[in-house]
N, C-alpha and C. Protein backbone atom coordinates (compact mmCIF):
# COMPACT_ATOMS: atom_id res chain seq x y z
N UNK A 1 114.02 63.45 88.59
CA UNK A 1 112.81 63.79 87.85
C UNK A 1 111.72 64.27 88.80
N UNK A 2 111.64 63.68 90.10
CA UNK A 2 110.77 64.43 90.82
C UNK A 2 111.13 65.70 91.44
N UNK A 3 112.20 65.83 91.83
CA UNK A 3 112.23 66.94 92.08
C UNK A 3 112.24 68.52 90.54
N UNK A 4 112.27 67.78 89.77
CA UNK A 4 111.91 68.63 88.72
C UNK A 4 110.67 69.03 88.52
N UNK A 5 109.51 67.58 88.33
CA UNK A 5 107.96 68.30 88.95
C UNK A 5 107.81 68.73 90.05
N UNK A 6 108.39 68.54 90.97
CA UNK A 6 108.23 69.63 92.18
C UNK A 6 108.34 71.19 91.77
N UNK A 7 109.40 71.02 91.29
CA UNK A 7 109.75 72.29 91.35
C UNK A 7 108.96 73.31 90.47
N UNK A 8 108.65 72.70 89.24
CA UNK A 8 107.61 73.23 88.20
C UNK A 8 106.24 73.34 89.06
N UNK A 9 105.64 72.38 89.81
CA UNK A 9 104.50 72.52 90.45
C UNK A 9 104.52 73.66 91.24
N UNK A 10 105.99 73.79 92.37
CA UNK A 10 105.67 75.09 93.17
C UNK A 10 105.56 76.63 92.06
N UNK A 11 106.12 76.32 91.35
CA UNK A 11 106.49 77.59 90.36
C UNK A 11 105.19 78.03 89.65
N UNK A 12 104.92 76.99 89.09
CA UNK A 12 103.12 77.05 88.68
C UNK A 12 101.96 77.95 89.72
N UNK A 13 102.05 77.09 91.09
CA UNK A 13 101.30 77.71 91.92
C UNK A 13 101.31 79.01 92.12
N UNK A 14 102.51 79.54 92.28
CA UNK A 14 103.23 80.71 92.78
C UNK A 14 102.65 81.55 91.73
N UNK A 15 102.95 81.07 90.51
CA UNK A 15 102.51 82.11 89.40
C UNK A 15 101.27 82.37 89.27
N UNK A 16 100.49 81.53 89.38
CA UNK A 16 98.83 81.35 89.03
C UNK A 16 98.05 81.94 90.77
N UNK A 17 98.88 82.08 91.86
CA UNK A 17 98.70 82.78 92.67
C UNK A 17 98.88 84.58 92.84
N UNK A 18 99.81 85.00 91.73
CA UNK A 18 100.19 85.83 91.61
C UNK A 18 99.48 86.52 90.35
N UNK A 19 98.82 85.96 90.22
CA UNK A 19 98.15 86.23 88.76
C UNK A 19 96.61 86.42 89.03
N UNK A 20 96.16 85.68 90.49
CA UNK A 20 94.90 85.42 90.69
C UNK A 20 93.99 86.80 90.36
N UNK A 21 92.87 87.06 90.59
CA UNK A 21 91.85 87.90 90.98
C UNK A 21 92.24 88.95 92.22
N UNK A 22 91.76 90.49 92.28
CA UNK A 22 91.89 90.89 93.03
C UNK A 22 90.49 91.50 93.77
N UNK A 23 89.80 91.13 93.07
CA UNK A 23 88.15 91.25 93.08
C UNK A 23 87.62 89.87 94.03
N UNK A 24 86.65 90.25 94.63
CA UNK A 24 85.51 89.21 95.64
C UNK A 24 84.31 90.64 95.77
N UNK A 25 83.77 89.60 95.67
CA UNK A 25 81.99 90.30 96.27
C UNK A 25 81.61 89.81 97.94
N UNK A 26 81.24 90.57 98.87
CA UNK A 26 80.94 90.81 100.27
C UNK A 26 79.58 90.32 100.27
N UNK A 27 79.74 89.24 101.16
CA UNK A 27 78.37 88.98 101.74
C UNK A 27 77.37 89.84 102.44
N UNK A 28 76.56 89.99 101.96
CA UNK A 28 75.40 91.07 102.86
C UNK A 28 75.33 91.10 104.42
N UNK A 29 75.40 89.77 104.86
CA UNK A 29 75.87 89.60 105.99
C UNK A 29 76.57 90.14 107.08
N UNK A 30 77.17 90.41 105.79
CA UNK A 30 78.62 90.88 106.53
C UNK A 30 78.81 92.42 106.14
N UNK A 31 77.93 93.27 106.32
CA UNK A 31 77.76 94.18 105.76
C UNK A 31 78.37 95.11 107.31
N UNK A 32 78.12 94.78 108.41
CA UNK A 32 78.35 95.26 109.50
C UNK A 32 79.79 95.60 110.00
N UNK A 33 80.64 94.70 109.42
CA UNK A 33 82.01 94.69 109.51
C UNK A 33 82.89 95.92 109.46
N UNK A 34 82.16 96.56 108.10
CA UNK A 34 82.47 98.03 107.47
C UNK A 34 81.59 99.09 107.74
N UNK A 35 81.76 99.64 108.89
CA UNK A 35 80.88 100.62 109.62
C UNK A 35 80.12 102.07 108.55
N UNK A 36 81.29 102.76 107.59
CA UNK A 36 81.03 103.65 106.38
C UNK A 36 80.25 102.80 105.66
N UNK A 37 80.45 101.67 105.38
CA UNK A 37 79.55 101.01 103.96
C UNK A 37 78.23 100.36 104.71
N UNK A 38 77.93 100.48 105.99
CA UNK A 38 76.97 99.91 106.44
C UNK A 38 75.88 100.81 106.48
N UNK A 39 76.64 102.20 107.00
CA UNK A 39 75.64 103.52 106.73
C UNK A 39 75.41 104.20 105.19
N UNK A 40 76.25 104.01 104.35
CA UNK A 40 75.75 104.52 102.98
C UNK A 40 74.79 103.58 102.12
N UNK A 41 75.07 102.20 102.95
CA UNK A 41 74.09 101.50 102.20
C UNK A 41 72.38 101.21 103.06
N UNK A 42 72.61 102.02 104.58
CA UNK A 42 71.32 102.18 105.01
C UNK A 42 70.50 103.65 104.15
N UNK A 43 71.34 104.81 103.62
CA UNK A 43 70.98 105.25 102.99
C UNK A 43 70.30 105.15 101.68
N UNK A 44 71.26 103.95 100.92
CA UNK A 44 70.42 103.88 100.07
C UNK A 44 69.14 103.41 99.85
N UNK A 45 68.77 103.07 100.95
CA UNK A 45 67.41 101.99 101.60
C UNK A 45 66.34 102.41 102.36
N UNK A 46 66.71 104.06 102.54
CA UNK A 46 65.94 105.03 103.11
C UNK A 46 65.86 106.39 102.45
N UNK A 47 67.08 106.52 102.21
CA UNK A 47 66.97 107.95 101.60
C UNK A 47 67.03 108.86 99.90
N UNK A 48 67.91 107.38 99.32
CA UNK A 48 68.39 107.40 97.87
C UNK A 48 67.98 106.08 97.39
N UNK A 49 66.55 106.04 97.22
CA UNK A 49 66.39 104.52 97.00
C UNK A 49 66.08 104.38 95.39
N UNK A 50 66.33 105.90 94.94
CA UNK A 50 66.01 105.37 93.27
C UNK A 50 67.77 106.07 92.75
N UNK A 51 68.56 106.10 93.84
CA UNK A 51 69.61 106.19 92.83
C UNK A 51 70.62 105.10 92.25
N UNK A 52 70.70 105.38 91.22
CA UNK A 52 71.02 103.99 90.60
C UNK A 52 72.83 104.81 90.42
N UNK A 53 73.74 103.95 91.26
CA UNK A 53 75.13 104.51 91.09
C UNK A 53 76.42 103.47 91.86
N UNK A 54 77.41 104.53 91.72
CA UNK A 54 78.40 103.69 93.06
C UNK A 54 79.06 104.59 94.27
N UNK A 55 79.72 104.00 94.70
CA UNK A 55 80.89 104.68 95.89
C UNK A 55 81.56 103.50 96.44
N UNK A 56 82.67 104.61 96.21
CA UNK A 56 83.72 103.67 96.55
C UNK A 56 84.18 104.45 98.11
N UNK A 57 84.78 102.84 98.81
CA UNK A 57 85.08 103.78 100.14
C UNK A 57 86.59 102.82 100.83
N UNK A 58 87.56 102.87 101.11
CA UNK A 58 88.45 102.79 101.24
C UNK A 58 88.57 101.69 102.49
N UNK A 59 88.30 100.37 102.67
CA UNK A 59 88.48 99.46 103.98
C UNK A 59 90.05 99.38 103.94
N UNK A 60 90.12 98.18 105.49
CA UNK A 60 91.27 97.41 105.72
C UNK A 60 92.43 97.52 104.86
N UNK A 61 94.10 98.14 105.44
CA UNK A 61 95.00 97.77 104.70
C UNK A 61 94.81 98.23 103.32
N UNK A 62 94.24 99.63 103.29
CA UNK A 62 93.90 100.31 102.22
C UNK A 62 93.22 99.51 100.48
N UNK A 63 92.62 98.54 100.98
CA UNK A 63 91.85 97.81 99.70
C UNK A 63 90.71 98.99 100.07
N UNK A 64 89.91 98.68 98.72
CA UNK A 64 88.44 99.32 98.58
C UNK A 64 87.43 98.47 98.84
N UNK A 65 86.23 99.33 98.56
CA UNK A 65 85.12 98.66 98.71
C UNK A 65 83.63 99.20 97.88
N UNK A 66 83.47 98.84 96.97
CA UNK A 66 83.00 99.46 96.18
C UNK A 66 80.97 99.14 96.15
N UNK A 67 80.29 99.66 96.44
CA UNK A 67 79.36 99.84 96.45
C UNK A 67 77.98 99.74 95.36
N UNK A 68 77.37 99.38 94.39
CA UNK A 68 76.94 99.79 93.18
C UNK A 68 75.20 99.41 93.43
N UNK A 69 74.51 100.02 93.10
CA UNK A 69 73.12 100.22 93.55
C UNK A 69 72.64 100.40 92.47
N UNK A 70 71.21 99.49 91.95
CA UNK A 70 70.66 99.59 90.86
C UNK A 70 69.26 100.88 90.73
N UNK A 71 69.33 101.26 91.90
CA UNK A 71 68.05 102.25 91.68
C UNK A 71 66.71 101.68 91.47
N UNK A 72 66.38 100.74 92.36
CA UNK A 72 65.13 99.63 92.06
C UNK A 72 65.15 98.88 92.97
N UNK A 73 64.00 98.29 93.53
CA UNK A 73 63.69 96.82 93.94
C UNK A 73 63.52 95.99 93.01
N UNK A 74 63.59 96.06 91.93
CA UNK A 74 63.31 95.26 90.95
C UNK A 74 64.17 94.64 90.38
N UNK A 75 65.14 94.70 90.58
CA UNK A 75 66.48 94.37 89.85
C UNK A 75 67.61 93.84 90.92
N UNK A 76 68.35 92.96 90.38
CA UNK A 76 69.74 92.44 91.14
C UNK A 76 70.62 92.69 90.68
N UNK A 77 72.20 92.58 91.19
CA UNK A 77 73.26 92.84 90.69
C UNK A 77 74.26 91.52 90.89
N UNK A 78 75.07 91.43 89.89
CA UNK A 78 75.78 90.05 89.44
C UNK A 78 76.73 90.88 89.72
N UNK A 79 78.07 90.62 90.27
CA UNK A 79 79.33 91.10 89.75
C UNK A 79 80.24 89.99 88.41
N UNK A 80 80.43 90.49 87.27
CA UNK A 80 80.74 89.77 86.16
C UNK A 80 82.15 89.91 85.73
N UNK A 81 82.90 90.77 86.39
CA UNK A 81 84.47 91.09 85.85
C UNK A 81 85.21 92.78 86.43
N UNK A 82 86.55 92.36 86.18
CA UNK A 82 86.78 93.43 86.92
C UNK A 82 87.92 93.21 86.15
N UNK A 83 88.45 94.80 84.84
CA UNK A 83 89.59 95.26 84.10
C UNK A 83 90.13 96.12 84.51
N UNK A 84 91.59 95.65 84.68
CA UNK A 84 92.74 96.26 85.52
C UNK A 84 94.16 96.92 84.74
N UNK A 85 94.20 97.99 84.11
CA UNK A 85 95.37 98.11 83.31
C UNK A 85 96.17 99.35 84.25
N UNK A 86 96.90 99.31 83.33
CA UNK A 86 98.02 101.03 84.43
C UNK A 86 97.13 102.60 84.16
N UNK A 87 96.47 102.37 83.34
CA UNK A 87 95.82 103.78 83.88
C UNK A 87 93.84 103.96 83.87
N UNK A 88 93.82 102.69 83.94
CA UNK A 88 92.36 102.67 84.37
C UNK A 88 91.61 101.31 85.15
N UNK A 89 90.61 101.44 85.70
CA UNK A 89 90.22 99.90 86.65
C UNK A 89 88.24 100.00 86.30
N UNK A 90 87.98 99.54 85.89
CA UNK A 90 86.44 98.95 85.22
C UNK A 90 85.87 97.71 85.76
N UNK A 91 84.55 97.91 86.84
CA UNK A 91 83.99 97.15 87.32
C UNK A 91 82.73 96.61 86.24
N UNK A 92 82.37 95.34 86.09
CA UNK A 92 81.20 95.38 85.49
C UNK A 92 80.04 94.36 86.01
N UNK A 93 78.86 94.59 86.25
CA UNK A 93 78.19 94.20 86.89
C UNK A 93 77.20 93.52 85.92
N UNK A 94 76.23 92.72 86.40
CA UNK A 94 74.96 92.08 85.19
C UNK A 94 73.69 93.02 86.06
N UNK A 95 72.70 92.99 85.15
CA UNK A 95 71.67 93.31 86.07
C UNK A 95 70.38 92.27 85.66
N UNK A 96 69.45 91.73 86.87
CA UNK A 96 68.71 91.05 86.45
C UNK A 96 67.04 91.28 86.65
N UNK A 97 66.31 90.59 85.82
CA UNK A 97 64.50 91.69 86.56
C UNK A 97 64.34 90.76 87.37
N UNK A 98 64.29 90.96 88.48
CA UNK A 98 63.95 89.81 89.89
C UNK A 98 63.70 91.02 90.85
N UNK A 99 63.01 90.50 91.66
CA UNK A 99 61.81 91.40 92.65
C UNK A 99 63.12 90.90 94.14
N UNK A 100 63.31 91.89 94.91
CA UNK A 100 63.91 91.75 96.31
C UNK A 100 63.24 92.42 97.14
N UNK A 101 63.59 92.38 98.63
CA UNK A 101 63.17 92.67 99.34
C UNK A 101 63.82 94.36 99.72
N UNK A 102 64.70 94.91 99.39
CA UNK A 102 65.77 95.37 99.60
C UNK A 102 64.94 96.96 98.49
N UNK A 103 64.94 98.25 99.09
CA UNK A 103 64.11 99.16 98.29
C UNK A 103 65.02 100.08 97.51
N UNK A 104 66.33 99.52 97.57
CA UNK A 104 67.68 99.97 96.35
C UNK A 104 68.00 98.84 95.97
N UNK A 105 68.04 97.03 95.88
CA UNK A 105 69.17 96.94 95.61
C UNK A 105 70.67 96.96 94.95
N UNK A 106 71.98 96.33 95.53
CA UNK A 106 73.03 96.87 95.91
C UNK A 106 73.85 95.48 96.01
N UNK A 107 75.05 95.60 95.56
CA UNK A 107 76.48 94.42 95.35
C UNK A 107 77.26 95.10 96.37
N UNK A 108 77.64 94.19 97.03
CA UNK A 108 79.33 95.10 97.84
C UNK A 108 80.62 94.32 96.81
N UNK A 109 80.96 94.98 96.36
CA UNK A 109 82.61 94.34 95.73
C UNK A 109 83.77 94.42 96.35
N UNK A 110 84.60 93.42 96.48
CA UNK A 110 85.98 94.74 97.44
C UNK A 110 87.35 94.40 95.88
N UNK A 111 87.78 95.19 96.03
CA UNK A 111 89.09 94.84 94.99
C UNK A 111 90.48 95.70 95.78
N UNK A 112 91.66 94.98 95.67
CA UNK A 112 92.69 95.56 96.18
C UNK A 112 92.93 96.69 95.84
N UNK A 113 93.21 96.91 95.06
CA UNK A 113 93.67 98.36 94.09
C UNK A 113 93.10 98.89 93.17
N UNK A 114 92.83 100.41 92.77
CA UNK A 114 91.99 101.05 91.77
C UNK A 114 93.29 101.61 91.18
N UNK A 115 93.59 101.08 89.90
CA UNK A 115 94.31 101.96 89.17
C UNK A 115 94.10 102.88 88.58
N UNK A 116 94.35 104.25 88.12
CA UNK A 116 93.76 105.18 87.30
C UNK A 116 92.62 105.39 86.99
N UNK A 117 91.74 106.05 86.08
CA UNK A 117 90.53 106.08 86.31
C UNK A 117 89.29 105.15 86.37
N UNK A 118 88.56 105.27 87.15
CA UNK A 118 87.58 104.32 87.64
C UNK A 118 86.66 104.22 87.30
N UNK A 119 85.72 103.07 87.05
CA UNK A 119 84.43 102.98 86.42
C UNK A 119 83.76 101.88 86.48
N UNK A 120 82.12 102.22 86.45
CA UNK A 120 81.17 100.76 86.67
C UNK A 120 79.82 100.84 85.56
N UNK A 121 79.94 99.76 85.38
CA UNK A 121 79.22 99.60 83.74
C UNK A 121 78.66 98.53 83.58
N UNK A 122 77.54 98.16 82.94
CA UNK A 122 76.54 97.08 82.72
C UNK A 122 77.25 96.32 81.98
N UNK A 123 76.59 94.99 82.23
CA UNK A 123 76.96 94.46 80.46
C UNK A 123 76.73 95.01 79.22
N UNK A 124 75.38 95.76 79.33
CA UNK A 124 75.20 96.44 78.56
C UNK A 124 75.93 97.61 78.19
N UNK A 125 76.87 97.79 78.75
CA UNK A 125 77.67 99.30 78.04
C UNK A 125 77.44 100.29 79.07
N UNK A 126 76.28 100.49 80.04
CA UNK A 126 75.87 101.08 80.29
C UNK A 126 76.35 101.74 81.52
N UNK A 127 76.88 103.29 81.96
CA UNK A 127 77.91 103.49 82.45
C UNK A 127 76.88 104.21 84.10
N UNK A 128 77.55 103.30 85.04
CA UNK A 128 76.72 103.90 86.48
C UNK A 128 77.43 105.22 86.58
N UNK A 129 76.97 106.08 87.48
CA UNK A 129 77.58 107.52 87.97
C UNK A 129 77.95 107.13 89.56
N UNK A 130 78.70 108.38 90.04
CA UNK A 130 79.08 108.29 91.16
C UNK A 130 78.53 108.80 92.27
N UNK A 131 78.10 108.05 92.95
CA UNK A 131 77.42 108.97 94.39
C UNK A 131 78.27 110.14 94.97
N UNK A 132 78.35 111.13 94.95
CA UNK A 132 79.10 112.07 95.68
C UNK A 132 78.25 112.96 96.86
């Protein structure tokens, strides 16, 4: 009998490991790590400080790193979910009225894989554009 809950326990793990999240949000901190995302996001803080959008940019072992900027000091960004099917991948963010120091702010997200077409959107519905 124990080795029967064993065995269900490893199997459990395994699955619920395999099932996990492929989404985390990047500490600001640690913003330095990623040399491209360190300079597009000094841009947005100097040069594009009312654009409200994303970019995505390709780190480590080919995961992403996705970028999303509210076009404000006035506002924060929550990361709230991230939908993953075979032909599309949907980030969605909260936004909140809170005053920062920061004259874009900006979320770093990283997620393993972008499936098919890509997109970042409020809770509200509300659909960001892409920095190009």
């Amino acid at each position: 009998m124990k080795k029967v809950c064993l065995i269900l326990f490893a199997l459990t793990v395994a699955f619920l490991t395999a099932c996990g999240s492929n989404t985390w949000v990047l500490e600001k901190d640690r913003l330095n790590e990623v040399g491209s995302v360190k300079n597009y996001v000094e841009q947005l803080q100097n040069n594009h400080t009312e654009f409200r959008g994303y970019r995505v940019f390709t780190i480590s072992e080919g995961k992403k790193m996705v970028v999303v900027s509210s076009g404000t000091s006035n506002h924060t960004l929550e990361f709230t979910g991230a939908g993953v099917s075979n032909n599309s991948t949907t980030i969605t963010v909260e936004e909140e009225t809170k005053e920062t120091d920061e004259e874009n702010s900006y979320i770093l997200i990283g997620i393993d894989e972008i499936k098919g077409e890509f997109s970042v959107v409020s809770e509200s519905g509300e659909e960001y554009k892409e920095f190009e």
